[in-house]
Protein backbone atom coordinates (compact mmCIF):
# COMPACT_ATOMS: atom_id res chain seq x y z
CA UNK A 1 0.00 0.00 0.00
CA UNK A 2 1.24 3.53 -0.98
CA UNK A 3 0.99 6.14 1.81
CA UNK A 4 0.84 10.14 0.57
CA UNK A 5 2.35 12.51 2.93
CA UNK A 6 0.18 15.08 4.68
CA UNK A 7 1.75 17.44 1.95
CA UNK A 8 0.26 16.01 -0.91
CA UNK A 9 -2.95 14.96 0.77
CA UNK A 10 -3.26 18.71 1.52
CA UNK A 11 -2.57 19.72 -1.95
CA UNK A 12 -5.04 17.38 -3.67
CA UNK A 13 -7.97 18.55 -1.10
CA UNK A 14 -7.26 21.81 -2.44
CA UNK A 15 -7.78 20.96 -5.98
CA UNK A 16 -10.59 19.38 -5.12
CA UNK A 17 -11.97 21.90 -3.05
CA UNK A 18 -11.01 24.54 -5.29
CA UNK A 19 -12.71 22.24 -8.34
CA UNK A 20 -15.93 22.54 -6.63
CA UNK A 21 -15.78 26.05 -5.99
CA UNK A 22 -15.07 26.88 -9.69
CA UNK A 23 -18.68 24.58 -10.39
CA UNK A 24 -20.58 26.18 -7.92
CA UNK A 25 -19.75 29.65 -9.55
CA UNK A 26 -20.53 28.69 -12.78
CA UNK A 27 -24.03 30.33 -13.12
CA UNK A 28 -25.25 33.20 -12.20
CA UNK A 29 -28.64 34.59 -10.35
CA UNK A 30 -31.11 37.07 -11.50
CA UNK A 31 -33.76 38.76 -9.18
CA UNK A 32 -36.68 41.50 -10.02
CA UNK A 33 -39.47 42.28 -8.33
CA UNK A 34 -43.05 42.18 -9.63
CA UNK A 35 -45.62 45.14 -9.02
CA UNK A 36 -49.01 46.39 -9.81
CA UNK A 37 -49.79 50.12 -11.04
CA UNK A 38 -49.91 51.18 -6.85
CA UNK A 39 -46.72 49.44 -6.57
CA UNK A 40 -48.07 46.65 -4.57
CA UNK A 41 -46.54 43.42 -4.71
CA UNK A 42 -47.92 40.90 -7.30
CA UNK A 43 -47.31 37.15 -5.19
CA UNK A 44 -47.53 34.17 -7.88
CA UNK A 45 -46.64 36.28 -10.84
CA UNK A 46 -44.95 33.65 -13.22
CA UNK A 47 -41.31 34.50 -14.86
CA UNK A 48 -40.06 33.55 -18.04
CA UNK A 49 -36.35 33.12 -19.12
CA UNK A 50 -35.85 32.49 -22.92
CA UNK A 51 -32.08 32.34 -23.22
CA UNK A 52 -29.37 29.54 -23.64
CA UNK A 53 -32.23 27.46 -21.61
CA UNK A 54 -35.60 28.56 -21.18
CA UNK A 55 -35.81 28.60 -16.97
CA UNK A 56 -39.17 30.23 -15.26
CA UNK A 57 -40.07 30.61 -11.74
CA UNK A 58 -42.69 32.47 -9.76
CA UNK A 59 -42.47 35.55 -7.59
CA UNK A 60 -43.35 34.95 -3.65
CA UNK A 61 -45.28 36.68 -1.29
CA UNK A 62 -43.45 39.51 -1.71
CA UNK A 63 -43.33 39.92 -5.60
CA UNK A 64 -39.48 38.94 -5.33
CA UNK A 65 -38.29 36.35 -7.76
CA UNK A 66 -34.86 34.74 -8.15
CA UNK A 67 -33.56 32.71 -11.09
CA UNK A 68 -30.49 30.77 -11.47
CA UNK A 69 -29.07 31.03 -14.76
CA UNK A 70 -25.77 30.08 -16.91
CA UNK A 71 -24.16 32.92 -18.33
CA UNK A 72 -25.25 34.64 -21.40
CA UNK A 73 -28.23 37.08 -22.72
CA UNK A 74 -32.36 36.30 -21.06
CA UNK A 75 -35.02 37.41 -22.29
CA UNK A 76 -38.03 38.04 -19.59
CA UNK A 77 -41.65 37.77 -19.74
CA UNK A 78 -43.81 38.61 -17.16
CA UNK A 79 -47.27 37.31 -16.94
CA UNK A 80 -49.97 36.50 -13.77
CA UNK A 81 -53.80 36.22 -13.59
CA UNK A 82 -55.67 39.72 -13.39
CA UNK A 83 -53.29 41.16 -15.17
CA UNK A 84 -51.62 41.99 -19.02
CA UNK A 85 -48.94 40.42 -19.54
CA UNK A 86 -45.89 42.55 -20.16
CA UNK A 87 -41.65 41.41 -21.68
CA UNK A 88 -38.52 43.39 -21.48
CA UNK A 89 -37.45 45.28 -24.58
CA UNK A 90 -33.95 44.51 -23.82
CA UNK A 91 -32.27 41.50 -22.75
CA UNK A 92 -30.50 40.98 -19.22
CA UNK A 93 -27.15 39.59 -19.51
CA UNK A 94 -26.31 37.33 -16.72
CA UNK A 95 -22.66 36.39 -15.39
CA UNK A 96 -21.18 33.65 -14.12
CA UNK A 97 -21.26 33.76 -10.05
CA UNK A 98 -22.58 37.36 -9.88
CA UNK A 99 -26.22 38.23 -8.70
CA UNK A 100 -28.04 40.22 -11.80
CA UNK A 101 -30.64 42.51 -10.48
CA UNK A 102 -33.20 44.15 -12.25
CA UNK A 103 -32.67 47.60 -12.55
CA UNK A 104 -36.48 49.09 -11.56
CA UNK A 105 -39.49 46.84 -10.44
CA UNK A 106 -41.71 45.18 -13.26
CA UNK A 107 -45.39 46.76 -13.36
CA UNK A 108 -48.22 45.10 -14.41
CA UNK A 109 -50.98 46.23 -15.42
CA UNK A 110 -54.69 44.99 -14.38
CA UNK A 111 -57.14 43.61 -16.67
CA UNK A 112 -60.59 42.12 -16.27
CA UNK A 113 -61.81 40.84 -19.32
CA UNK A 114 -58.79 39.11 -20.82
CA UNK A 115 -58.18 35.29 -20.73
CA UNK A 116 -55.42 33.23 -20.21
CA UNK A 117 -54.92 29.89 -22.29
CA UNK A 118 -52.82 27.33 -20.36
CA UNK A 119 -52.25 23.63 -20.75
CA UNK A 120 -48.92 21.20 -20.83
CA UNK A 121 -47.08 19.12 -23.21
CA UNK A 122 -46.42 15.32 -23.24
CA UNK A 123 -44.91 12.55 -25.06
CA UNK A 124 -46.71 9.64 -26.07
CA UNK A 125 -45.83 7.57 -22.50
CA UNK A 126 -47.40 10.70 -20.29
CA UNK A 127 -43.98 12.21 -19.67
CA UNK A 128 -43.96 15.87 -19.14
CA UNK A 129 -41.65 17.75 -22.47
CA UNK A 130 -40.08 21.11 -21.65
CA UNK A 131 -39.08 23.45 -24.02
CA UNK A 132 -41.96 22.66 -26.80
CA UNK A 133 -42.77 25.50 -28.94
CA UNK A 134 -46.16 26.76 -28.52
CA UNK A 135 -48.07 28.88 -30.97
CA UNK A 136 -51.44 30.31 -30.45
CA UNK A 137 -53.56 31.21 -33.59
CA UNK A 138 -57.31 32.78 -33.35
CA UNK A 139 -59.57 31.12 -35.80
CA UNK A 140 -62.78 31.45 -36.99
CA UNK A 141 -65.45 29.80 -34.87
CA UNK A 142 -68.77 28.55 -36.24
CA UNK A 143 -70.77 31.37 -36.82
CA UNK A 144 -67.90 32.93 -39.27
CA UNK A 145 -68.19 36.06 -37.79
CA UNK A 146 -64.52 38.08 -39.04
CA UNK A 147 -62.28 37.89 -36.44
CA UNK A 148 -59.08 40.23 -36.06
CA UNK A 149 -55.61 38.42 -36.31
CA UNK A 150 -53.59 37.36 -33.18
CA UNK A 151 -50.52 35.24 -32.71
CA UNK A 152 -48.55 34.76 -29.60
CA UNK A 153 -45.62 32.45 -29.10
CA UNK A 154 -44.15 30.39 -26.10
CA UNK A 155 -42.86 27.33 -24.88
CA UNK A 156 -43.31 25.02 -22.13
CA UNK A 157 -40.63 25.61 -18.62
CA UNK A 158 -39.00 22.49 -16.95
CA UNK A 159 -42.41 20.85 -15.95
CA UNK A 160 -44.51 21.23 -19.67
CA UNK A 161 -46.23 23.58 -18.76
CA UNK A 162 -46.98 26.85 -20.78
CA UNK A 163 -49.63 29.93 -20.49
CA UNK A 164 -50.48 32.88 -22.81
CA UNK A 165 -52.79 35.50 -22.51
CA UNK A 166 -55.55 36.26 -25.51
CA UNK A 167 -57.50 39.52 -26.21
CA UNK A 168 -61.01 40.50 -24.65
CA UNK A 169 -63.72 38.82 -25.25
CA UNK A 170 -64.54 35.97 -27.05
CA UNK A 171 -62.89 33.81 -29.15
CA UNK A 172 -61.84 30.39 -31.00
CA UNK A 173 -57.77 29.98 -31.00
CA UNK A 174 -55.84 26.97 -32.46
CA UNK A 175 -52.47 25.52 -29.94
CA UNK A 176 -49.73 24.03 -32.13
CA UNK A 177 -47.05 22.23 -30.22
CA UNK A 178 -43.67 21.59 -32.05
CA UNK A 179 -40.07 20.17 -31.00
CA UNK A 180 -37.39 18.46 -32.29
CA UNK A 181 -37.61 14.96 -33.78
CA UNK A 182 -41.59 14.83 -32.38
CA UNK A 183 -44.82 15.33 -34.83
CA UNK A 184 -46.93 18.34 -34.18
CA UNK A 185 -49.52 18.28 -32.06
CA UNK A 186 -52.74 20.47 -32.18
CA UNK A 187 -55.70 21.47 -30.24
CA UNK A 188 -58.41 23.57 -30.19
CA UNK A 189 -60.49 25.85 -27.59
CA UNK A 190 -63.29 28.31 -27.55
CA UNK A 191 -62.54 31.20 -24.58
CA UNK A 192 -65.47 33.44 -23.29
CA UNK A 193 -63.43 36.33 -22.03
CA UNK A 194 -62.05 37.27 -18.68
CA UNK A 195 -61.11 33.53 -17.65
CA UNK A 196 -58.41 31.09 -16.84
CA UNK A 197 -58.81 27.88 -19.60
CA UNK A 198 -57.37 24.96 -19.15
CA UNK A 199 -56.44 23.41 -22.80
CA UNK A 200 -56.47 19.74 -23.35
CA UNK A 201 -53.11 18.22 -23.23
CA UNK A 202 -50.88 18.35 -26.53
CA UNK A 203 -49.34 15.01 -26.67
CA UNK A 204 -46.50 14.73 -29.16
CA UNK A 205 -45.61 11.22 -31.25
CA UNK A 206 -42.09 10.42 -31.93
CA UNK A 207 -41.33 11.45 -36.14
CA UNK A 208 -39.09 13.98 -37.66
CA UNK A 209 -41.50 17.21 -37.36
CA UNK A 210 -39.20 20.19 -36.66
């Protein structure tokens, strides 16, 4: 058996020490602070991070929210029932083992009559799929009343699960879910205006859609 003298021991628990100190630095932490129009704090306020990886996370009792992030440029979306949603015109850049805070407080505005969409993504054996691109179309419904355009576009966070918000009022709006070696999956639902809907689950098949 080969003994290693104190000296040695000592320098290889620095490595590794110093090894783990370099990982834990590696990303970086942004932090904001939701509001409404009286500057009260909006609690469960949901936060989107489209960057290098598309992270979320949802502001506390206080409106405070904290993301951990690898380096590189975010772009945030802000979004929570009762109000409009609202997105940062520029990106934040965040840096490795630094705390990125946003420079004023986010303000939302409230709404009454506008609905939000929601629903989650799945493969074909009921796992949840994150990052699925989600696009949300209006339609024409039955009646074929003319209908003014609208398009939003998201994707799902970690869990697959995704929200937008529509206009006022009513209206018929087609979900297309797309990823990566997976078919496209779409569904349909009718909103009334000024509620939360709950879309039926887009389940995607295994193929070579885009």
């Amino acid at each position: 058996m080969i003994r290693k003298s104190p000296i040695v021991l000592a320098v290889l628990l620095v490595a590794v020490f110093a090894g783990g100190a370099a990982a834990q630095g590696a990303n970086g932490t942004l932090v904001g602070k939701v509001v409404d129009a009286d500057g009260r704090a909006i609690a469960g306020a949901r936060v989107l991070a489209a960057g290098s990886e598309d992270l979320s996370a949802t502001t506390d009792d206080k409106g405070n929210f904290r993301i951990e992030a690898s380096p590189g440029e975010y772009r945030l979306q802000f979004e929570a029932d009762g109000y409009s949603s609202a997105s940062l015109r520029e990106a934040v850049v965040v840096t490795s083992g630094r705390e990125t805070r946003l420079k004023h407080k986010v303000e939302l505005a409230a709404t009454d009559d506008q609905s939000v969409v929601r629903g989650s993504a799945f493969n074909m054996d009921g796992l949840s799929l994150s990052g699925v691109r989600v696009v949300v179309e209006r339609i024409p419904d039955d009646t074929g009343t003319p209908i003014s355009k609208f398009r939003a576009e998201t994707r799902t966070d970690s869990m697959g699960i995704f929200a937008v918000r529509v206009p006022r009022g009513e209206g018929r709006y087609r979900l297309t879910a797309t990823l990566d070696r997976h078919k496209p999956a779409t569904v349909v639902v009718d909103v009334a205006g000024g509620e939360i809907v709950n879309a039926p689950a887009l389940k995607l098949e295994p193929g070579s859609g885009s």
